[in-house]
C-alpha atoms as a PDB file:
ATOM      1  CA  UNK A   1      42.347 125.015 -11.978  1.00  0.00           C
ATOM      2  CA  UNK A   2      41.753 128.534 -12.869  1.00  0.00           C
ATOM      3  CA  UNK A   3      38.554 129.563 -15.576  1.00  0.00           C
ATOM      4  CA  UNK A   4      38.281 131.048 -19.034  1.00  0.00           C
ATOM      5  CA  UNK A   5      35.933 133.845 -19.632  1.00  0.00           C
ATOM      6  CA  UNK A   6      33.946 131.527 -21.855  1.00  0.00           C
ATOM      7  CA  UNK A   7      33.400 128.982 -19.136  1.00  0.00           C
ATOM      8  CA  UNK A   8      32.861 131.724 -16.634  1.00  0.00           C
ATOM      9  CA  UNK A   9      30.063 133.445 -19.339  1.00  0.00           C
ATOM     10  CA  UNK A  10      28.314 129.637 -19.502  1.00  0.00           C
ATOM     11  CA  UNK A  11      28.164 129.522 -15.449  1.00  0.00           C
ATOM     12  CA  UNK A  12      26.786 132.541 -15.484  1.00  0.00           C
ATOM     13  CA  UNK A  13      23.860 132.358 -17.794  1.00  0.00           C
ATOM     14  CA  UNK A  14      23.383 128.642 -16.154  1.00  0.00           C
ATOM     15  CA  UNK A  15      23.133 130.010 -13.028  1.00  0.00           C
ATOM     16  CA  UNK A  16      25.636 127.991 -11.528  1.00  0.00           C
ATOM     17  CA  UNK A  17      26.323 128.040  -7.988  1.00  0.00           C
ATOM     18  CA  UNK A  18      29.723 129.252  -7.030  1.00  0.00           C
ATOM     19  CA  UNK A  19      31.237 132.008  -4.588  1.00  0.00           C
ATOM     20  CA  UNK A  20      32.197 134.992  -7.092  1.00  0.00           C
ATOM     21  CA  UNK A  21      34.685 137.835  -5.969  1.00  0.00           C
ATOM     22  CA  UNK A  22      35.746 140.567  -7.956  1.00  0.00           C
ATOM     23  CA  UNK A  23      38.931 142.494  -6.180  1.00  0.00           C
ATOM     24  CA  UNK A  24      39.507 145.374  -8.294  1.00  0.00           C
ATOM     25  CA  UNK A  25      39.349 148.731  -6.505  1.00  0.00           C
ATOM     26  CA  UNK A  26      35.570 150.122  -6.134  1.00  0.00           C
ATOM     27  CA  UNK A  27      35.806 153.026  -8.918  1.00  0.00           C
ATOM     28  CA  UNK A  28      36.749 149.806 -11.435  1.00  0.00           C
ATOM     29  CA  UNK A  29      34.117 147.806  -9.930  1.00  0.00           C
ATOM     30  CA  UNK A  30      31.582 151.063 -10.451  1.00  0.00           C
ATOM     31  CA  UNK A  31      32.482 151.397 -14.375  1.00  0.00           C
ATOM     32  CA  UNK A  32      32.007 147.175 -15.468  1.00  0.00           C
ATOM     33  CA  UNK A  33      31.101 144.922 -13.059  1.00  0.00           C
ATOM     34  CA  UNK A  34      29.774 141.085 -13.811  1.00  0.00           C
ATOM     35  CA  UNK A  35      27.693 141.015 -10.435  1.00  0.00           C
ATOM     36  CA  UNK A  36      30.543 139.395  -8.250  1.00  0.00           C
ATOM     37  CA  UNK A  37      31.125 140.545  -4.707  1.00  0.00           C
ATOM     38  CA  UNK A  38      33.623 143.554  -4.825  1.00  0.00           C
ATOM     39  CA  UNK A  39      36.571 142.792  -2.324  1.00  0.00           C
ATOM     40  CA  UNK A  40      39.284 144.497  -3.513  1.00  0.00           C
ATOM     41  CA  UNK A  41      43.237 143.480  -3.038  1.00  0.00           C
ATOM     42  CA  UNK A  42      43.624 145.673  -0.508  1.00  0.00           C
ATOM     43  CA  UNK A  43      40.980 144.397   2.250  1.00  0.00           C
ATOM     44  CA  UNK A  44      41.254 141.069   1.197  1.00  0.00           C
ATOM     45  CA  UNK A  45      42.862 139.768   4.657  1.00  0.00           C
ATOM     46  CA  UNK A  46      41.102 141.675   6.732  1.00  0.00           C
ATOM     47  CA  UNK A  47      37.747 139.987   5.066  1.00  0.00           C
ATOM     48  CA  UNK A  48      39.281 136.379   5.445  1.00  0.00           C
ATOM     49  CA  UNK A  49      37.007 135.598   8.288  1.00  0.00           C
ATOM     50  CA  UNK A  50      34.144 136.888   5.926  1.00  0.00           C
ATOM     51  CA  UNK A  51      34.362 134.245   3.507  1.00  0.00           C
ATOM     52  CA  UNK A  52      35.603 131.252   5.732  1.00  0.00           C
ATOM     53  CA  UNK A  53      32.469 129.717   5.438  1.00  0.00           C
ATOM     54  CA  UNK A  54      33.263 129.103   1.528  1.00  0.00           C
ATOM     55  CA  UNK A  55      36.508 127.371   2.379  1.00  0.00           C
ATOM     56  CA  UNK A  56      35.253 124.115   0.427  1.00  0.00           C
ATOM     57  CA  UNK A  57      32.840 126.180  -2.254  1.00  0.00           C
ATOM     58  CA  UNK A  58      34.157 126.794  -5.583  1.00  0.00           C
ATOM     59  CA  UNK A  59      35.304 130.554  -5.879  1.00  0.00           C
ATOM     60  CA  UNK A  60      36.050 132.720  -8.653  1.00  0.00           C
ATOM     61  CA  UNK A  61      37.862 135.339  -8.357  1.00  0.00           C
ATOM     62  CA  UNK A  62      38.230 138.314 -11.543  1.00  0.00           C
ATOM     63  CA  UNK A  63      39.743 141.413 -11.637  1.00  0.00           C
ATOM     64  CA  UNK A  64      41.375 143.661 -14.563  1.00  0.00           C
ATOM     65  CA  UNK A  65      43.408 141.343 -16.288  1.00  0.00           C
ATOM     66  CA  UNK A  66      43.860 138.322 -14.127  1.00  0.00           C
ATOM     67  CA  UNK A  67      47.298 139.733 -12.121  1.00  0.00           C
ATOM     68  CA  UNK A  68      45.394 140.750  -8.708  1.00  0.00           C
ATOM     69  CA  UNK A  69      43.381 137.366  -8.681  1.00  0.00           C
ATOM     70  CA  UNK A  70      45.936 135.177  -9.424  1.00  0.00           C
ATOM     71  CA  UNK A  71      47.566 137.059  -6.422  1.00  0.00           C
ATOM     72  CA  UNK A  72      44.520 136.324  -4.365  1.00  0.00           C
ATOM     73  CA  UNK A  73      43.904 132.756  -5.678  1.00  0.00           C
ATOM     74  CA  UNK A  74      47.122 132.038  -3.976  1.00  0.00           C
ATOM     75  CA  UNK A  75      46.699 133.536  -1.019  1.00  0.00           C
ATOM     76  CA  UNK A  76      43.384 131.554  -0.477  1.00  0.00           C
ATOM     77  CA  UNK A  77      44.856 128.426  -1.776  1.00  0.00           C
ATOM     78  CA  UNK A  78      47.813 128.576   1.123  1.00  0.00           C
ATOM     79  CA  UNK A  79      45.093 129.479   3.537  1.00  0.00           C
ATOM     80  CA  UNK A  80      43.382 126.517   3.273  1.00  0.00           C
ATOM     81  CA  UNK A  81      40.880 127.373   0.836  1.00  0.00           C
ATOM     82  CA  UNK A  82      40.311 124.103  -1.780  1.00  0.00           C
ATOM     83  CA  UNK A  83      38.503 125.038  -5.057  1.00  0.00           C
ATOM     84  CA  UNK A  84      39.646 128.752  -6.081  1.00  0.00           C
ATOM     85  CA  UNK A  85      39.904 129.867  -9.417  1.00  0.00           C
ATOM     86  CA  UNK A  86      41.514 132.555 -10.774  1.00  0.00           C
ATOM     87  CA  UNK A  87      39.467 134.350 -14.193  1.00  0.00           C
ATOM     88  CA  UNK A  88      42.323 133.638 -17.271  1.00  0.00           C
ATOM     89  CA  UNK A  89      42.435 137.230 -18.735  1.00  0.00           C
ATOM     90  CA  UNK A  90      40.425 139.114 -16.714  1.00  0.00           C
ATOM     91  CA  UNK A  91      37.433 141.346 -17.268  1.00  0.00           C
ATOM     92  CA  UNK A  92      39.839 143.017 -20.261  1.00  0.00           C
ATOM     93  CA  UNK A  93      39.343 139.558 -22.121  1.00  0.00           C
ATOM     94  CA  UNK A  94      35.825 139.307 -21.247  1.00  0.00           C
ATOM     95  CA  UNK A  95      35.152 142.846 -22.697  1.00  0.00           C
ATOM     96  CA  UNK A  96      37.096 142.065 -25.711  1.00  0.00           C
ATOM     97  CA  UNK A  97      35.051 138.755 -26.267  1.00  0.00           C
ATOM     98  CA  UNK A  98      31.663 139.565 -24.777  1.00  0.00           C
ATOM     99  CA  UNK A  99      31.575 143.510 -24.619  1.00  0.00           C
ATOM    100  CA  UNK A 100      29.655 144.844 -21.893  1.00  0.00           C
ATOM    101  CA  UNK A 101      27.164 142.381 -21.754  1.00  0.00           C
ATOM    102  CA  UNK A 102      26.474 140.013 -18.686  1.00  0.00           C
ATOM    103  CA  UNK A 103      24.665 136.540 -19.375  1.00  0.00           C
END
């Protein structure tokens, strides 16, 4: 089940507990960022064994627009990973609802 920005901006100011991976490339990640771990599209199977532990945590995964993640939500999902979600729209529909602001 993937997230909307406006569930994603009330788990965030509730500090929820989740696993939360942004995988945009780093100079995207340097000019907005919502304070998930940056692991962009490119590294993301060589960093499989890095988040292995999370295999049963719920993940969220953002990037631009929602393509990349979806991409990666996948990938996770056939790897055996149970509770990823993929960020409907992206950081470009968080902007456009939120701005630049970060719960």
């Amino acid at each position: 089940m993937d997230i909307t920005v406006e569930e994603l901006h009330q788990k965030l100011a509730d500090k929820d507990s989740f696993v939360f991976i942004d995988v945009r490339e780093p100079y995207e990640y340097d000019e907005f960022n919502l304070g998930a771990r940056l692991l962009p599209l490119g590294e993301i199977m060589g960093k499989l064994d890095d988040i292995s532990e999370d295999k049963n945590a719920e993940i969220v995964i953002c990037c631009r627009s929602g393509n990349r993640s979806g991409m990666v939500k996948s990938l996770l999902t056939q790897t055996g990973f149970s509770n990823t979600r993929n960020l409907i729209g992206g950081l470009v529909e968080w902007q456009q609802k939120f701005g630049n602001t970060v719960p």
